[in-house]
Protein backbone atom coordinates (compact mmCIF):
# COMPACT_ATOMS: atom_id res chain seq x y z
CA UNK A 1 2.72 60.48 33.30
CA UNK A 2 4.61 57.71 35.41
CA UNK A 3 5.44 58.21 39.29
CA UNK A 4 8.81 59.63 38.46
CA UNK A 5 7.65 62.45 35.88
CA UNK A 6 4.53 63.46 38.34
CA UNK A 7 6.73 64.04 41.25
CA UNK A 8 9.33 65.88 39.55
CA UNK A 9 6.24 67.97 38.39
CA UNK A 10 5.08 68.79 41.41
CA UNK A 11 8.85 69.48 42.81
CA UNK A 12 9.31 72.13 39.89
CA UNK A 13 6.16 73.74 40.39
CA UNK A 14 6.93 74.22 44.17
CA UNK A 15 10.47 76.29 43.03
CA UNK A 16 8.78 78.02 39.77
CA UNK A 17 6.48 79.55 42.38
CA UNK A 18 9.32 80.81 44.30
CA UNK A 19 11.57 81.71 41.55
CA UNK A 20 10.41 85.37 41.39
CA UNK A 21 11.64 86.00 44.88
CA UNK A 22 14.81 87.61 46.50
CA UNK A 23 16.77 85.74 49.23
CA UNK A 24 15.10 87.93 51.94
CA UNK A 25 11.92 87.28 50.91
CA UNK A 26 12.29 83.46 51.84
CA UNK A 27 13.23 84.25 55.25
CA UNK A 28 10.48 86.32 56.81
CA UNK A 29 7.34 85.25 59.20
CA UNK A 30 5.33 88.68 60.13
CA UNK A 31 2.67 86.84 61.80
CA UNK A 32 2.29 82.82 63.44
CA UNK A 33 -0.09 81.43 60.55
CA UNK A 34 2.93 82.40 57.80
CA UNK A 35 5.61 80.39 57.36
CA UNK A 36 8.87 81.31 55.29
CA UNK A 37 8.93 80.35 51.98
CA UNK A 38 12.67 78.64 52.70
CA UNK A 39 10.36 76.78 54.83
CA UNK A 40 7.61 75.37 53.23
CA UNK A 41 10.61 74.04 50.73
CA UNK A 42 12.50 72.21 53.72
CA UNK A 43 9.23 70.66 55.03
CA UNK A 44 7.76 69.48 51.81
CA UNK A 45 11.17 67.85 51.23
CA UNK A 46 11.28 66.69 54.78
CA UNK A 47 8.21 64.90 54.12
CA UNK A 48 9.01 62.87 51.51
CA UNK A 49 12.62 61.75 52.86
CA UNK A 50 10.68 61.15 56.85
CA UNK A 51 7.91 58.90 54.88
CA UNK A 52 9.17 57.44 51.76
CA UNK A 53 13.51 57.49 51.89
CA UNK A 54 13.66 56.27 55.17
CA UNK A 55 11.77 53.78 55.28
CA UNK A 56 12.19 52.06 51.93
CA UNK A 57 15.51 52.27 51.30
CA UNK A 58 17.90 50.31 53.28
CA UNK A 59 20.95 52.19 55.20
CA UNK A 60 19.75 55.16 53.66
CA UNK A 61 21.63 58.71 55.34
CA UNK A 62 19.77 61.58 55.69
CA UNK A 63 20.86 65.47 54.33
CA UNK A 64 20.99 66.56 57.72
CA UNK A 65 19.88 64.56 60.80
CA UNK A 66 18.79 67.99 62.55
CA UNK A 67 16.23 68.99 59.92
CA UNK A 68 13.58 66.60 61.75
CA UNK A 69 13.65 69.27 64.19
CA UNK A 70 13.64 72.06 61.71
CA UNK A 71 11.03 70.76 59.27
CA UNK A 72 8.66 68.60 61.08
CA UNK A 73 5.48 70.83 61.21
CA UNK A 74 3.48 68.98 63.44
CA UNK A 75 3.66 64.93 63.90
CA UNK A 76 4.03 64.71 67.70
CA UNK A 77 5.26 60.93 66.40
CA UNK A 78 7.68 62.16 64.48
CA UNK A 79 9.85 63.53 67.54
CA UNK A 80 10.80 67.13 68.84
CA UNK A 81 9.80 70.43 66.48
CA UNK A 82 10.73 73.60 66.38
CA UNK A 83 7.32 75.83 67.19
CA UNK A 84 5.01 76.97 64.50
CA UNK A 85 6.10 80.82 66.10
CA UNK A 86 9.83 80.48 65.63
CA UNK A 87 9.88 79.46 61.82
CA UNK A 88 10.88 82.88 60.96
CA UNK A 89 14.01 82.71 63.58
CA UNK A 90 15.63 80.20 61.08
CA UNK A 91 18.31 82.36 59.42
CA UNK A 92 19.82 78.41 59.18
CA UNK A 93 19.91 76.74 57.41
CA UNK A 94 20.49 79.33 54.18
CA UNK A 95 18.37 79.13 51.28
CA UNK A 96 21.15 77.67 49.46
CA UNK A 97 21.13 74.57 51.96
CA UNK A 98 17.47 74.51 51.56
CA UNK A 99 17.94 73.58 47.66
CA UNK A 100 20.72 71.58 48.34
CA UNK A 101 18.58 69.11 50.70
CA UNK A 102 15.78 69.60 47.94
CA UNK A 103 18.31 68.23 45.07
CA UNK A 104 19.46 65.58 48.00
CA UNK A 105 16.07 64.32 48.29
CA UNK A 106 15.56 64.16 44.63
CA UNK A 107 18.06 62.43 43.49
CA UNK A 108 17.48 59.55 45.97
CA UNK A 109 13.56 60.21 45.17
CA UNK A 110 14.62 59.45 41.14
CA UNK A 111 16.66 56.16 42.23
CA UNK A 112 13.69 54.83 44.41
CA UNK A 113 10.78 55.59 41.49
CA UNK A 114 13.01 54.26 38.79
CA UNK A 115 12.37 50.87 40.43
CA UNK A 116 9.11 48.86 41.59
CA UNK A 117 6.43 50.53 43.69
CA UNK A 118 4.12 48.57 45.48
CA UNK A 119 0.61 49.61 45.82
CA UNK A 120 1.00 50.44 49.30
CA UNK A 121 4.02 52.44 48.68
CA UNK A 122 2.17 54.20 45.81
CA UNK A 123 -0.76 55.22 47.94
CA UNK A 124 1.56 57.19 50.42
CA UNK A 125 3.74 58.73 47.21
CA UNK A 126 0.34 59.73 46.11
CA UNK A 127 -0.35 61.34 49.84
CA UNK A 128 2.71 63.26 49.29
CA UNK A 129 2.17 64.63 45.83
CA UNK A 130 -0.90 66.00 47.22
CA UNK A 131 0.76 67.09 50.35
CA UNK A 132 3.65 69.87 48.29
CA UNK A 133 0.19 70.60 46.21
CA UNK A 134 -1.05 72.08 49.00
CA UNK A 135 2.06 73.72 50.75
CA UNK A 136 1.97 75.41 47.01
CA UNK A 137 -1.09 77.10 47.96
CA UNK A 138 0.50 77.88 51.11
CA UNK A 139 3.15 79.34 49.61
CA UNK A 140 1.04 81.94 47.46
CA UNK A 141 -0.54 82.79 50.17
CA UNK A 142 2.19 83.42 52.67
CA UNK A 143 4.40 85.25 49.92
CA UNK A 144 1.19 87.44 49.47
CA UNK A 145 1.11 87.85 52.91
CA UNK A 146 5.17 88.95 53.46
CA UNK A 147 4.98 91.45 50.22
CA UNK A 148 1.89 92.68 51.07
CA UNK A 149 2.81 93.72 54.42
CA UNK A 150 6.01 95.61 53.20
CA UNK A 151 5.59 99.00 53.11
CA UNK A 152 6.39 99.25 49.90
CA UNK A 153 3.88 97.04 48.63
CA UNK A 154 6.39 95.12 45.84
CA UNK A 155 4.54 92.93 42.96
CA UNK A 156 5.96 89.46 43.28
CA UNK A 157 5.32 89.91 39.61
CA UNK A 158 4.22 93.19 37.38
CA UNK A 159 1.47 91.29 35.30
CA UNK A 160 0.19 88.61 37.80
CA UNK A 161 -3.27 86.74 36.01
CA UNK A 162 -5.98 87.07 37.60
CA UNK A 163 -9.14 84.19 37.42
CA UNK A 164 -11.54 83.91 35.09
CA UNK A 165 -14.29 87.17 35.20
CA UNK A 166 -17.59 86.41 36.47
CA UNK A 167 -20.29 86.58 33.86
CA UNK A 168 -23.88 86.33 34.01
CA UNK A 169 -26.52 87.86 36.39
CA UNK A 170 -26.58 86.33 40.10
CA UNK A 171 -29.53 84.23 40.53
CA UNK A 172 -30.69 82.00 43.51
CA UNK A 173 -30.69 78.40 42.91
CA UNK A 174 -33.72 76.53 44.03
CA UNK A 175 -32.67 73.12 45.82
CA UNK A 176 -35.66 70.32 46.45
CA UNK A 177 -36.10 69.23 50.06
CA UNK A 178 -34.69 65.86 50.68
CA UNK A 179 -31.96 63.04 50.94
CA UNK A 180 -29.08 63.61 49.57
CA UNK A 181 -25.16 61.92 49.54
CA UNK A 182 -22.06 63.19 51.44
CA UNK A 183 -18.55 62.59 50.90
CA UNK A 184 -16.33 60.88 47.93
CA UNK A 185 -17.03 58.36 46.72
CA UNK A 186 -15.32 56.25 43.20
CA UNK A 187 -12.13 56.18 41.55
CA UNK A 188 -8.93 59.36 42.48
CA UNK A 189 -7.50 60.78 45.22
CA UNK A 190 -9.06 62.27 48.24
CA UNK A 191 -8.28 63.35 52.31
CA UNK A 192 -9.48 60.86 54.82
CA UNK A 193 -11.80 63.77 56.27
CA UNK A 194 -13.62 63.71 53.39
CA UNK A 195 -14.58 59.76 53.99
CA UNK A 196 -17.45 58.41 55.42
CA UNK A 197 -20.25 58.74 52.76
CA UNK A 198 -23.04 59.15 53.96
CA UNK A 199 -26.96 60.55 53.62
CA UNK A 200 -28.18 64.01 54.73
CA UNK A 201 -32.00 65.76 54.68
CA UNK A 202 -31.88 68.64 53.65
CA UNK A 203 -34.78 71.29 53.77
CA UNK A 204 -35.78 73.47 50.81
CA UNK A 205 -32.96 76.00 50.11
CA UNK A 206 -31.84 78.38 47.46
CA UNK A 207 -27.65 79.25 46.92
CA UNK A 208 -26.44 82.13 44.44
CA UNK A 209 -24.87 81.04 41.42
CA UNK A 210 -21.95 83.88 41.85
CA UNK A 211 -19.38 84.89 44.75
CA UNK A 212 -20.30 88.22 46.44
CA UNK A 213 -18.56 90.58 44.66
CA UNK A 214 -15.97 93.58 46.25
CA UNK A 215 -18.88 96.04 44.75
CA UNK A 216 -21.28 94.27 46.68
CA UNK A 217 -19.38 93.67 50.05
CA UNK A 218 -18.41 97.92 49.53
CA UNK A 219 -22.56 98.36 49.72
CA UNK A 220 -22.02 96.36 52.99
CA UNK A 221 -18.79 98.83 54.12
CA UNK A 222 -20.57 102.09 52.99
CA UNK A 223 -24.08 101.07 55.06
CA UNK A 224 -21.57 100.98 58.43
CA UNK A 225 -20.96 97.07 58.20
CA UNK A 226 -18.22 97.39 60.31
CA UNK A 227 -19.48 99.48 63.02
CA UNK A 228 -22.89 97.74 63.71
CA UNK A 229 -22.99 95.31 66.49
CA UNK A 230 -26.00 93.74 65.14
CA UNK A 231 -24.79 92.25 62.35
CA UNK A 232 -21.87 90.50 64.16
CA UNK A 233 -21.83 86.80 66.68
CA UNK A 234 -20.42 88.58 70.07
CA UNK A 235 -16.93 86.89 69.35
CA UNK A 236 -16.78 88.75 66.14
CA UNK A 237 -17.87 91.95 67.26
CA UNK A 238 -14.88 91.55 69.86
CA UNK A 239 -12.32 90.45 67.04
CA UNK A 240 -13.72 93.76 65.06
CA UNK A 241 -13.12 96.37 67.82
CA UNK A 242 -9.96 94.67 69.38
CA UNK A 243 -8.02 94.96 66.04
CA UNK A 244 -9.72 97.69 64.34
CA UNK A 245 -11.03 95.81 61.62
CA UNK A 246 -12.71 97.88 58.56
CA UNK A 247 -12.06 96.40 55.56
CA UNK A 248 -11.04 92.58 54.21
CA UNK A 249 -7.18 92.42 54.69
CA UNK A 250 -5.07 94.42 52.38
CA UNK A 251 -7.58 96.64 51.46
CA UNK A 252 -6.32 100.48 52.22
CA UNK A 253 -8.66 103.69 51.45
CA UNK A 254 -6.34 105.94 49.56
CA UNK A 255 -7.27 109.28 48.65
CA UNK A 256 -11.08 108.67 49.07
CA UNK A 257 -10.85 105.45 46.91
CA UNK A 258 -10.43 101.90 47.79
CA UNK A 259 -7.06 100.17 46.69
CA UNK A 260 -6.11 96.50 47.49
CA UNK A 261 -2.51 94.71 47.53
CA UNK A 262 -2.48 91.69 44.89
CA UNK A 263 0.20 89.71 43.57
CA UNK A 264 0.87 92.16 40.98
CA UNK A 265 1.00 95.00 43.32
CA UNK A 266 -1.08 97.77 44.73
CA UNK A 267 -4.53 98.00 42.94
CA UNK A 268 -7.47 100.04 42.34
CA UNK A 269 -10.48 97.43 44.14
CA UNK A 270 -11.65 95.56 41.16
CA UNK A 271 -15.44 96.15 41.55
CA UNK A 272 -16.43 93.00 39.56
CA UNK A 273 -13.94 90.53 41.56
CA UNK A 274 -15.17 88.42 43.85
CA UNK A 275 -14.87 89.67 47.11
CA UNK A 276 -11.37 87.86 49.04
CA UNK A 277 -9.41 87.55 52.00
CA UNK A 278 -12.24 88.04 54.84
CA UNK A 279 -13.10 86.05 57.68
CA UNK A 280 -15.78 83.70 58.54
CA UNK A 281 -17.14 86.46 60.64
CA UNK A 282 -16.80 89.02 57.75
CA UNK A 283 -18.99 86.46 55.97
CA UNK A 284 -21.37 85.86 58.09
CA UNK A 285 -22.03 89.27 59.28
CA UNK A 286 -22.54 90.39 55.47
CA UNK A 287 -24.97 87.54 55.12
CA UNK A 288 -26.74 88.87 58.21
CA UNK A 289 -26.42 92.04 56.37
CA UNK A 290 -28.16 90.78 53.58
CA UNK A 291 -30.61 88.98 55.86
CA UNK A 292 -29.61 86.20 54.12
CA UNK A 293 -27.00 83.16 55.51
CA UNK A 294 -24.06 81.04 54.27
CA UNK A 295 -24.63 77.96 53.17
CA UNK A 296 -23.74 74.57 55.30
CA UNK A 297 -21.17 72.65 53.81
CA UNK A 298 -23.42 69.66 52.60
CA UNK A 299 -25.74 71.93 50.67
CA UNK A 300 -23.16 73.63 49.38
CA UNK A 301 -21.75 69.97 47.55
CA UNK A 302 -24.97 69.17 47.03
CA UNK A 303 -25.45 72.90 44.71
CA UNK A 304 -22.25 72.70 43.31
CA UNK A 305 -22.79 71.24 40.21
CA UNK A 306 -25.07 73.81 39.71
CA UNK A 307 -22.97 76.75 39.65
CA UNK A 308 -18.97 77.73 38.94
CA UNK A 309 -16.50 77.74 41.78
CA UNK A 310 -13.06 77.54 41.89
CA UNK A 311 -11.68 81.39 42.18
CA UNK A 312 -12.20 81.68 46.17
CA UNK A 313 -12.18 78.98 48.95
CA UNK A 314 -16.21 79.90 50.16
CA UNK A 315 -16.89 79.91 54.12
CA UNK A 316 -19.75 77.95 55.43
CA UNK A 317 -21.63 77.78 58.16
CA UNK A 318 -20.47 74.21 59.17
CA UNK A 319 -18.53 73.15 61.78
CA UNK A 320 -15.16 71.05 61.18
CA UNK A 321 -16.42 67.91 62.29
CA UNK A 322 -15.50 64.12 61.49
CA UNK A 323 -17.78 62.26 59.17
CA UNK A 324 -19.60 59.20 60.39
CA UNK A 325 -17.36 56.25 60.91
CA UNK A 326 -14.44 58.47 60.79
CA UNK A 327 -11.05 56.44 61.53
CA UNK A 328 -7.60 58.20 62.29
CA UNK A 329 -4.91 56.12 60.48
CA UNK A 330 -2.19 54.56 62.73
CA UNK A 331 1.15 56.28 63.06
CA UNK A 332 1.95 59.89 62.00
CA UNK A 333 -0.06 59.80 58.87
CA UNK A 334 -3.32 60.10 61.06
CA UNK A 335 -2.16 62.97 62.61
CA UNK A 336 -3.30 64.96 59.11
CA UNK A 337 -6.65 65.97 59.37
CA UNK A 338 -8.27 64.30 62.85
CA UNK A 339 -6.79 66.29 65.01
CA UNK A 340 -7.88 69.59 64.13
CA UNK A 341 -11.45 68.63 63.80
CA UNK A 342 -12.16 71.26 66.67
CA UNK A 343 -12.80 75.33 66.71
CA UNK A 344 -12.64 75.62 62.63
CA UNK A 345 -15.25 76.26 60.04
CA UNK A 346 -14.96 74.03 56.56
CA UNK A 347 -14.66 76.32 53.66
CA UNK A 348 -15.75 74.35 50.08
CA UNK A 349 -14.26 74.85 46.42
CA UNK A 350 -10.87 76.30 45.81
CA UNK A 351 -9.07 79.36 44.76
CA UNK A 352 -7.40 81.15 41.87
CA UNK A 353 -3.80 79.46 43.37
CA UNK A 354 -5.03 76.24 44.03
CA UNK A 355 -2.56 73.89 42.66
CA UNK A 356 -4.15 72.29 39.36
CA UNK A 357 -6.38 68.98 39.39
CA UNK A 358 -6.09 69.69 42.95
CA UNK A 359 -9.88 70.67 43.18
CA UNK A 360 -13.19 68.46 44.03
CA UNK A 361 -16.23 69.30 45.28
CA UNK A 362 -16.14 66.63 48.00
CA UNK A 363 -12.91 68.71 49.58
CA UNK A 364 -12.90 69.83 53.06
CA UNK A 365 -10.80 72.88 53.34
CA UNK A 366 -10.95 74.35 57.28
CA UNK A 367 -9.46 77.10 58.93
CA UNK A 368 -10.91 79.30 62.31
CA UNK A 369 -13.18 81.58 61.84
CA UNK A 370 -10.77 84.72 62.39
CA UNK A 371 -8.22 83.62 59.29
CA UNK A 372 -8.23 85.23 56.00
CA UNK A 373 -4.61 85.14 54.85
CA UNK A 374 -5.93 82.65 52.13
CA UNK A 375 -8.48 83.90 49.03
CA UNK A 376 -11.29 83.19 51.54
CA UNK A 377 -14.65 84.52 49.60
CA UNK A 378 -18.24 84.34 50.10
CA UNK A 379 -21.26 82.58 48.59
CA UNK A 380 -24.95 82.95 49.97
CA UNK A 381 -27.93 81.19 50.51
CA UNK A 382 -31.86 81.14 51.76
């Protein structure tokens, strides 16, 4: 596919994901790390008019010269935001003026790819692509997130796929002591946090060649998980007893039996799934559990050839830390990844609505260690 025909793909996959919904379901925030859907569509738009429109084509007019304030997420060099918090205040502009500045930026997206594209131009449209890629993600996850905590528990859609099944017997993975190479390197596109090759030791280790499963992490529940300090860091145990925690989110014990809220609704716990939506201290308590551990995030790229991934972003036990030789880009560009490279564990793989050919194994997803709106899973090691 040319430029034109991958960017219009990306654009329609954005508003097929949303197509199921109903106008008040693009509106709602219930909690600061959830952003509207209406949202996610301005700012993805936003992005590519702020970067590419404005400053390649000459005397070019924006939509609406107040949506920098309404869709800039964070680029303090971008100008004045509204707050992460306040997203779900936005009852303007409508939904309907949300696809109207989509179609806006389209059109004037079509004119300016039907033309030349210098390298350096190409690189950023690239950036971009990649950039809506992963607000889709975001989007899954947040409309999850706003049906799930309805009362009513509504399927975004009756007969939502799940992943591939796991198959095959867990077994531990032997890994050889030694050097081994971080980070991408070749040909394709990849985040500037996941520069800086470079070599690691590594000691002996082993990694399972499956997910923890919910019928495992239930073994964990049913032994009093939840209510035994020991297994827990002391900031965990705090986040466990200050919000009542018992269960990965949108898990609810029914009638004596475990149910769980998917995109297709309200669920009988699928024993054989792997385990989603818990914390990096959920994980690493059930590795402590186990008296086992979670992998770091360089033997987990080193493994990964060695195993499937792909159905749950996996926690590790690495910090969020630049590479070596790690350079923030000039301007707001560099303000995508640097900046947060403090408080967050790195999670490795991807998930079951990762957007597709979105996935390496060099990819440095990060969130802190409280989160589990996203299909946040774990994989152990030894």
């Amino acid at each position: 596919m040319n430029l034109l025909q991958v960017y219009e793909a990306v654009r329609q996959r954005s508003e097929q994901i949303c197509q199921p919904l109903q106008t008040e379901d693009y509106v709602v925030q219930p909690i600061p790390d959830v952003s509207p859907p209406k949202w996610h569509l301005g700012h993805t738009s936003w992005f590519f008019e702020t970067f590419i429109l404005k400053p390649n084509i000459i005397g070019y007019k924006e939509f609406n010269p107040e949506y920098n304030y309404v869709f800039n997420s964070y680029y303090e060099a971008v100008g004045a935001r509204v707050i992460r918090t306040n997203r779900g205040n936005l009852s303007r502009p409508t939904v309907q003026d949300v696809y109207a500045y989509r179609d806006y930026v389209d059109t004037a997206m079509e004119g300016l790819l039907s033309g030349p594209v210098s390298a350096e131009l190409q690189e950023l449209l690239t950036l971009g692509f990649y950039h809506e890629e992963q607000h889709q993600e975001l989007l899954w996850t947040d409309i999850k997130y706003i049906l799930g905590h309805n009362p009513l528990f509504p399927a975004y859609a009756e007969h939502f796929p799940q992943g591939e099944k796991l198959t095959g017997d867990t077994v531990f993975i032997p890994v050889k002591s030694g050097l081994y190479h971080i980070g991408h390197e070749g040909e394709g596109f990849y985040f500037d946090n996941e520069l800086g090759r470079h070599t690691v030791f590594l000691h002996d280790f082993a990694i399972s060649s499956s997910p923890v499963t919910n019928a495992e992490y239930l073994e964990f529940m049913e032994d009093g998980g939840y209510q035994n300090f020991r297994f827990w860091h002391a900031e965990a145990w705090d986040w466990v007893k200050n919000n009542q925690i018992k269960a990965p989110l949108y898990w609810y014990q029914i009638h004596n039996q475990w149910f769980n809220y998917t995109l297709g609704g309200l669920k009988l716990v699928d024993a054989a799934e792997p385990v989603c939506h818990v914390s990096f201290y959920e994980a690493a308590a059930f590795a402590s559990w186990k008296g086992l551990r979670l992998p770091t995030e360089f033997e987990w790229e080193v493994a990964a050839k060695n195993f499937n991934w792909g159905r749950r972003w996996e926690w590790t036990n690495s910090a969020y830390l630049p590479y070596p030789g790690f350079i923030t880009a000039p301007g707001a560009i560099g303000e995508y990844n640097g900046k947060f490279m403090v408080n967050q564990m790195v999670l490795r793989g991807a998930s079951d609505v990762t957007s597709p050919n979105h996935s390496r194994c060099t990819y440095r997803n990060f969130f802190h260690p409280h989160l589990r709106w996203q299909y946040t899973g774990i994989r152990l090691a030894r």
